[in-house]
N, C-alpha and C. Protein backbone atom coordinates (compact mmCIF):
# COMPACT_ATOMS: atom_id res chain seq x y z
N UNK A 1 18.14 90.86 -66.19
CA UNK A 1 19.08 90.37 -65.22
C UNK A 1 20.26 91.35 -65.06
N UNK A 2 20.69 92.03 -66.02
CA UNK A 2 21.96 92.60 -66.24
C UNK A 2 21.54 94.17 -65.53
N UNK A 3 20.27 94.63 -65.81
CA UNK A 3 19.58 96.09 -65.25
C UNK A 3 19.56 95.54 -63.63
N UNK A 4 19.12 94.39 -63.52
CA UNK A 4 19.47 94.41 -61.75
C UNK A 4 20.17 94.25 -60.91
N UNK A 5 21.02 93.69 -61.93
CA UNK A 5 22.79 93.51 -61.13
C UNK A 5 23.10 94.64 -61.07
N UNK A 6 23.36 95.34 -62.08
CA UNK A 6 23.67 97.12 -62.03
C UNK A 6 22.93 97.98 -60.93
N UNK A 7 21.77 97.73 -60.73
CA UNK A 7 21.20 98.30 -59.61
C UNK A 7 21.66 97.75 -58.15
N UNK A 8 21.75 96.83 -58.58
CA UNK A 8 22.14 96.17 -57.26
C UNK A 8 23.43 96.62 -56.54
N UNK A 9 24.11 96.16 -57.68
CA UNK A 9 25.68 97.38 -57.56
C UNK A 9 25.80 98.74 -57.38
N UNK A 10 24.71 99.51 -57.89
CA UNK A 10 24.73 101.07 -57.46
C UNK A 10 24.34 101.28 -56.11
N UNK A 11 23.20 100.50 -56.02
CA UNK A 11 22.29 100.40 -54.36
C UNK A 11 23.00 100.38 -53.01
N UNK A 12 24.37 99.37 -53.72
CA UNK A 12 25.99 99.13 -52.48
C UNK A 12 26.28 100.04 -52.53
N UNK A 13 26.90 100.65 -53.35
CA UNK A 13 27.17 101.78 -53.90
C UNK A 13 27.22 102.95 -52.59
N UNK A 14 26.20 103.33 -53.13
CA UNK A 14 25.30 104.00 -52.64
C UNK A 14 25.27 104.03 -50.89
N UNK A 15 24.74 102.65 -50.68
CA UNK A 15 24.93 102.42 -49.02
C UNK A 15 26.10 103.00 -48.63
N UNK A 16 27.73 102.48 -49.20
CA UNK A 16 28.56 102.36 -48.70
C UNK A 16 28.92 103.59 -48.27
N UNK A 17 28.42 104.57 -49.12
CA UNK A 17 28.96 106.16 -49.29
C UNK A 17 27.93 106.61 -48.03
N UNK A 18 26.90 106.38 -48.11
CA UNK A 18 25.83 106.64 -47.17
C UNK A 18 26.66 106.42 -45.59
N UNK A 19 26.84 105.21 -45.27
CA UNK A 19 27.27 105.13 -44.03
C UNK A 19 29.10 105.46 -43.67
N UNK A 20 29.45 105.86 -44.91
CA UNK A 20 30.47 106.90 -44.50
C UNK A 20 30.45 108.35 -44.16
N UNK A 21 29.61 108.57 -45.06
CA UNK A 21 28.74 109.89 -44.91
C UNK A 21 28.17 109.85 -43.19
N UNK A 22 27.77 109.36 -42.53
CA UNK A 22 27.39 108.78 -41.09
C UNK A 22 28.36 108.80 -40.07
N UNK A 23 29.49 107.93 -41.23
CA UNK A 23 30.87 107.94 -39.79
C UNK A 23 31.36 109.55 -39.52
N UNK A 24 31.78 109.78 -40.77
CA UNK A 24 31.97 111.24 -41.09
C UNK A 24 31.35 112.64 -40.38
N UNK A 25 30.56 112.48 -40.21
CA UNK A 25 29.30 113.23 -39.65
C UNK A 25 29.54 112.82 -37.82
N UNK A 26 29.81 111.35 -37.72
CA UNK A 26 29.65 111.56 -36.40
C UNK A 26 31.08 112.10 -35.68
N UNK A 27 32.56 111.64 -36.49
CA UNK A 27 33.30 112.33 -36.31
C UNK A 27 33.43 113.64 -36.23
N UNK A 28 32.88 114.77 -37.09
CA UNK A 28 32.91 116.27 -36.79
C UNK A 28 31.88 115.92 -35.68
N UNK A 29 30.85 115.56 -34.98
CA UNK A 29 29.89 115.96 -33.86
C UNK A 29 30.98 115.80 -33.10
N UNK A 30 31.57 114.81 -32.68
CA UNK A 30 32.89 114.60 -31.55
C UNK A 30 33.87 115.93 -31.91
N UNK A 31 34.12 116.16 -32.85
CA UNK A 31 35.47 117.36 -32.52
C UNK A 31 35.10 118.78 -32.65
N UNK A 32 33.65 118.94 -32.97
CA UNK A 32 33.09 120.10 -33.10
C UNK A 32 33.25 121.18 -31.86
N UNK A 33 32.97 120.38 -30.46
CA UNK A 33 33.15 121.06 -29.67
C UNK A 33 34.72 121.86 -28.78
N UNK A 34 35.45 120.69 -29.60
CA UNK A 34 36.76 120.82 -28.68
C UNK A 34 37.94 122.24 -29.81
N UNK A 35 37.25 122.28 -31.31
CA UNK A 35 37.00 123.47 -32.02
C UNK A 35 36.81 124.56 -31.95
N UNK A 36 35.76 124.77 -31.28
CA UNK A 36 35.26 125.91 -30.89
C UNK A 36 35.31 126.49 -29.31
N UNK A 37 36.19 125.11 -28.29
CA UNK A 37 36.76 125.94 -27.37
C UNK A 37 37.87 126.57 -27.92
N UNK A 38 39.23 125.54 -28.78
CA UNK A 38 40.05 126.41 -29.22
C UNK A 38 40.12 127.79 -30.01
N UNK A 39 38.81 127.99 -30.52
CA UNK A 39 38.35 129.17 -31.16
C UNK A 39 38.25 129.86 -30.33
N UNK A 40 37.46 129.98 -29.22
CA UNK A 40 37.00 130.99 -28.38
C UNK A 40 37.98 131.21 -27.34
N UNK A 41 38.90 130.07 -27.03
CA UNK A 41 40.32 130.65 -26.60
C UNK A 41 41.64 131.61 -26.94
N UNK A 42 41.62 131.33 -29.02
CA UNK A 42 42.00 131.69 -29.21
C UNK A 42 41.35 133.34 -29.36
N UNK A 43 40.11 133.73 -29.69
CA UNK A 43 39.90 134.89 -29.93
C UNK A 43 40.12 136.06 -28.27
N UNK A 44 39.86 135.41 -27.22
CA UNK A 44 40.34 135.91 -26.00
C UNK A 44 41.82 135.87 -25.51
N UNK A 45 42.23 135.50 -25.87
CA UNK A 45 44.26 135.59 -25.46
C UNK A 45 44.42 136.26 -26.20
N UNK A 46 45.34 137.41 -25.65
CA UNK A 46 45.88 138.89 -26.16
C UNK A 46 47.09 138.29 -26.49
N UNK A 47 47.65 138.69 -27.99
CA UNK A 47 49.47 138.53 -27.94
C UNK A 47 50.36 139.83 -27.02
N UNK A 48 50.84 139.03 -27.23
CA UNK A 48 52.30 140.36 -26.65
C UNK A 48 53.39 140.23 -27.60
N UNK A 49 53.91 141.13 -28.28
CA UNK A 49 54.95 141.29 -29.04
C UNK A 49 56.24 142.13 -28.57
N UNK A 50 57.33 141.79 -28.48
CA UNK A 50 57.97 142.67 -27.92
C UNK A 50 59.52 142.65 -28.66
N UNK A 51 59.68 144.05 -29.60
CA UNK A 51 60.71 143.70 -30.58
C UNK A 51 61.87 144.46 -29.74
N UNK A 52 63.36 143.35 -29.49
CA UNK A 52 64.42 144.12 -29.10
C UNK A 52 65.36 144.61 -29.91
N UNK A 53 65.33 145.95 -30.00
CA UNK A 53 65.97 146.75 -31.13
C UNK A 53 67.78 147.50 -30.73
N UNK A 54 67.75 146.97 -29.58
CA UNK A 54 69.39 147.00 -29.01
C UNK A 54 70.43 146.99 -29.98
N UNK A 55 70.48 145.76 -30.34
CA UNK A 55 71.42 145.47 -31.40
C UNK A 55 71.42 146.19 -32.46
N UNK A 56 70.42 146.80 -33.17
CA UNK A 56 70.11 147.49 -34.18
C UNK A 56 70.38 148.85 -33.98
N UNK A 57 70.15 149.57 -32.79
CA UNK A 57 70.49 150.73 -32.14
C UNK A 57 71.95 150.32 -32.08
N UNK A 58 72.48 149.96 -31.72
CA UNK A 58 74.19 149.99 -31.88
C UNK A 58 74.62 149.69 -32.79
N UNK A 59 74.24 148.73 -34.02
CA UNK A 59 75.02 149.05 -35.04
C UNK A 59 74.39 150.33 -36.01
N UNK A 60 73.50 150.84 -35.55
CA UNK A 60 73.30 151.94 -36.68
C UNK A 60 74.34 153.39 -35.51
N UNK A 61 74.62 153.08 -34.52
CA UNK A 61 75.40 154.41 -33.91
C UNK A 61 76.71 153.84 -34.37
N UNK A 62 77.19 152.88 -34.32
CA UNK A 62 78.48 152.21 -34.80
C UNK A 62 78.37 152.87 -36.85
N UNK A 63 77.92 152.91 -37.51
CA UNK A 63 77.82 153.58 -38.29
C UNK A 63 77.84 154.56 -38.42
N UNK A 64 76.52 155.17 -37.67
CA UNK A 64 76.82 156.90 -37.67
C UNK A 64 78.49 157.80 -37.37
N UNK A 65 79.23 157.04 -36.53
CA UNK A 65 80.67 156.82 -35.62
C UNK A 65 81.72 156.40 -37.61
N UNK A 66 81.40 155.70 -37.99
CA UNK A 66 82.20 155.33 -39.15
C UNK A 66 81.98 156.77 -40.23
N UNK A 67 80.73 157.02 -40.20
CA UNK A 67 80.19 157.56 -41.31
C UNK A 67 81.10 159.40 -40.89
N UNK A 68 80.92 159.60 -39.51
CA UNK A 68 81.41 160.93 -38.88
C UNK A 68 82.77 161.05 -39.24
N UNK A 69 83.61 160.02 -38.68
CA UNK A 69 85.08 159.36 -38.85
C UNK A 69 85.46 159.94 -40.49
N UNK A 70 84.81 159.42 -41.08
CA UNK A 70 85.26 159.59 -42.66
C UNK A 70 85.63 161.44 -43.33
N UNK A 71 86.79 161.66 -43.59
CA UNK A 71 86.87 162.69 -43.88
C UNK A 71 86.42 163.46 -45.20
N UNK A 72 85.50 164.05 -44.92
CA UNK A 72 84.86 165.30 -46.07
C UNK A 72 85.69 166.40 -46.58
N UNK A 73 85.23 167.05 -47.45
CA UNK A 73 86.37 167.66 -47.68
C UNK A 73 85.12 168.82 -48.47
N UNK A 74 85.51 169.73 -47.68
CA UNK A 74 84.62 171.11 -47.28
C UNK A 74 84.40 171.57 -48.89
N UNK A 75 83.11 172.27 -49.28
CA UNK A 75 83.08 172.89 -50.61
C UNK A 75 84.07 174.16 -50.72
N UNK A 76 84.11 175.11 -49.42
CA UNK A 76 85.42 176.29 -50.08
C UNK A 76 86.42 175.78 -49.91
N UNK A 77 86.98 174.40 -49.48
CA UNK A 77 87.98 174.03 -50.12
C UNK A 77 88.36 173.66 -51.68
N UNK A 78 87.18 172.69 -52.01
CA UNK A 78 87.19 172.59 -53.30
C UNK A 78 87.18 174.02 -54.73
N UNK A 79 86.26 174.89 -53.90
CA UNK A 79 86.70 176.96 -54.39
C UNK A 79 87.93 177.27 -54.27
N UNK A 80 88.46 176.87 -53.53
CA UNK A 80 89.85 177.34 -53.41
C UNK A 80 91.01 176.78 -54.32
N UNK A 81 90.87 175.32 -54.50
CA UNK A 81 91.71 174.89 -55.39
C UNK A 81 91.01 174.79 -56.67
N UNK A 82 89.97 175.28 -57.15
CA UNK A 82 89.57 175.92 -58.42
C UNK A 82 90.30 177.18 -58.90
N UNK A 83 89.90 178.15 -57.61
CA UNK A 83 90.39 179.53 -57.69
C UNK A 83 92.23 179.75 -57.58
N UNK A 84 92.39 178.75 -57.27
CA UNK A 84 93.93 178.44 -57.42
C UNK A 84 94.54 178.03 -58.62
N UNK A 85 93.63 176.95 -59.63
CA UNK A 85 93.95 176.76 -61.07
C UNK A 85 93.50 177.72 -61.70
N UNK A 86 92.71 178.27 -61.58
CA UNK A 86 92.33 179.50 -62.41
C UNK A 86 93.75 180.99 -62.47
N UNK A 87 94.01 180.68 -61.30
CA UNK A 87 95.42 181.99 -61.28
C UNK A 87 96.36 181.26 -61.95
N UNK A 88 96.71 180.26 -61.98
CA UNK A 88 98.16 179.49 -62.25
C UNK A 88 97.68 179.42 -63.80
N UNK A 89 96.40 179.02 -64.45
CA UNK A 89 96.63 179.37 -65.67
C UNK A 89 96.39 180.57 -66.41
N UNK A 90 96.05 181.33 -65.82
CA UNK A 90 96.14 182.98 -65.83
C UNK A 90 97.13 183.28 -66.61
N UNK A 91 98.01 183.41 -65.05
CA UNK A 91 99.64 183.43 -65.36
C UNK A 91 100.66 182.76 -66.26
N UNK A 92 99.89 181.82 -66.47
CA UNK A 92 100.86 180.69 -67.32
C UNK A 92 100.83 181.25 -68.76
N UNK A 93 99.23 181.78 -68.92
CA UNK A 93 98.34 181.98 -70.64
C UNK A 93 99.63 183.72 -70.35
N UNK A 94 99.37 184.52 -69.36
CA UNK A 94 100.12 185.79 -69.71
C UNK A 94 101.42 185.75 -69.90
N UNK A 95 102.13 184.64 -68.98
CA UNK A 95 103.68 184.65 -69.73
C UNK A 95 104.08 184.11 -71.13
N UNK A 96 103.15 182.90 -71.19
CA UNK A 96 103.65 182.81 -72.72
C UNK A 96 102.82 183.32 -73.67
N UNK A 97 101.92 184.69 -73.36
CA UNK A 97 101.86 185.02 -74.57
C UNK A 97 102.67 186.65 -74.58
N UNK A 98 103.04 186.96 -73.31
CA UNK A 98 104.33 188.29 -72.99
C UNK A 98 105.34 187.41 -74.00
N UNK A 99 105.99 186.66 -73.91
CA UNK A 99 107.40 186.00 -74.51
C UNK A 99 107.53 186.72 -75.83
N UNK A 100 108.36 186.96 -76.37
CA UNK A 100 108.76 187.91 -77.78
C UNK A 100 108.89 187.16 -78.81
């Protein structure tokens, strides 16, 4: 008695999954097609991309404009006020060691 109740219960079981399995099935047949227009629509429409780089072009010249602006300060200048401490302690090392 107990082996056929159990069967009996799997057998529902069983059905129940079965005719979901059915609904299931007939649902993808209905949307299968409306799928594969959007597929085949989508693989035929070309994008268009179109990046506006305006803004980006002006603040990188607005930079370049800051960056120009900024004062450098030339390498034979920096030679020069080397070659300028180099005389001043020259002179400095020869007078005090001239002194008596």
């Amino acid at each position: 008695m107990r082996e056929k109740l159990s069967q009996q219960v799997l057998l529902s079981i069983l059905t129940d999954e079965i005719d979901k399995l059915q609904i299931t099935t007939k649902n993808i047949n209905e949307i299968a097609p409306e799928i594969d227009r959007q597929l085949r629509e989508l693989k035929t429409t070309k994008l268009v991309v179109e990046v506006k780089t305006d803004h980006l072009e002006k603040l990188l010249k607005e930079h370049q404009q800051v960056i120009n602006s900024k004062t450098i300060i030339p390498k034979w200048f920096l030679y020069f006020v080397a070659f300028l401490i180099l005389v001043i302690l020259a002179l400095f090392s020869f007078c005090w060691f001239s002194l008596p």
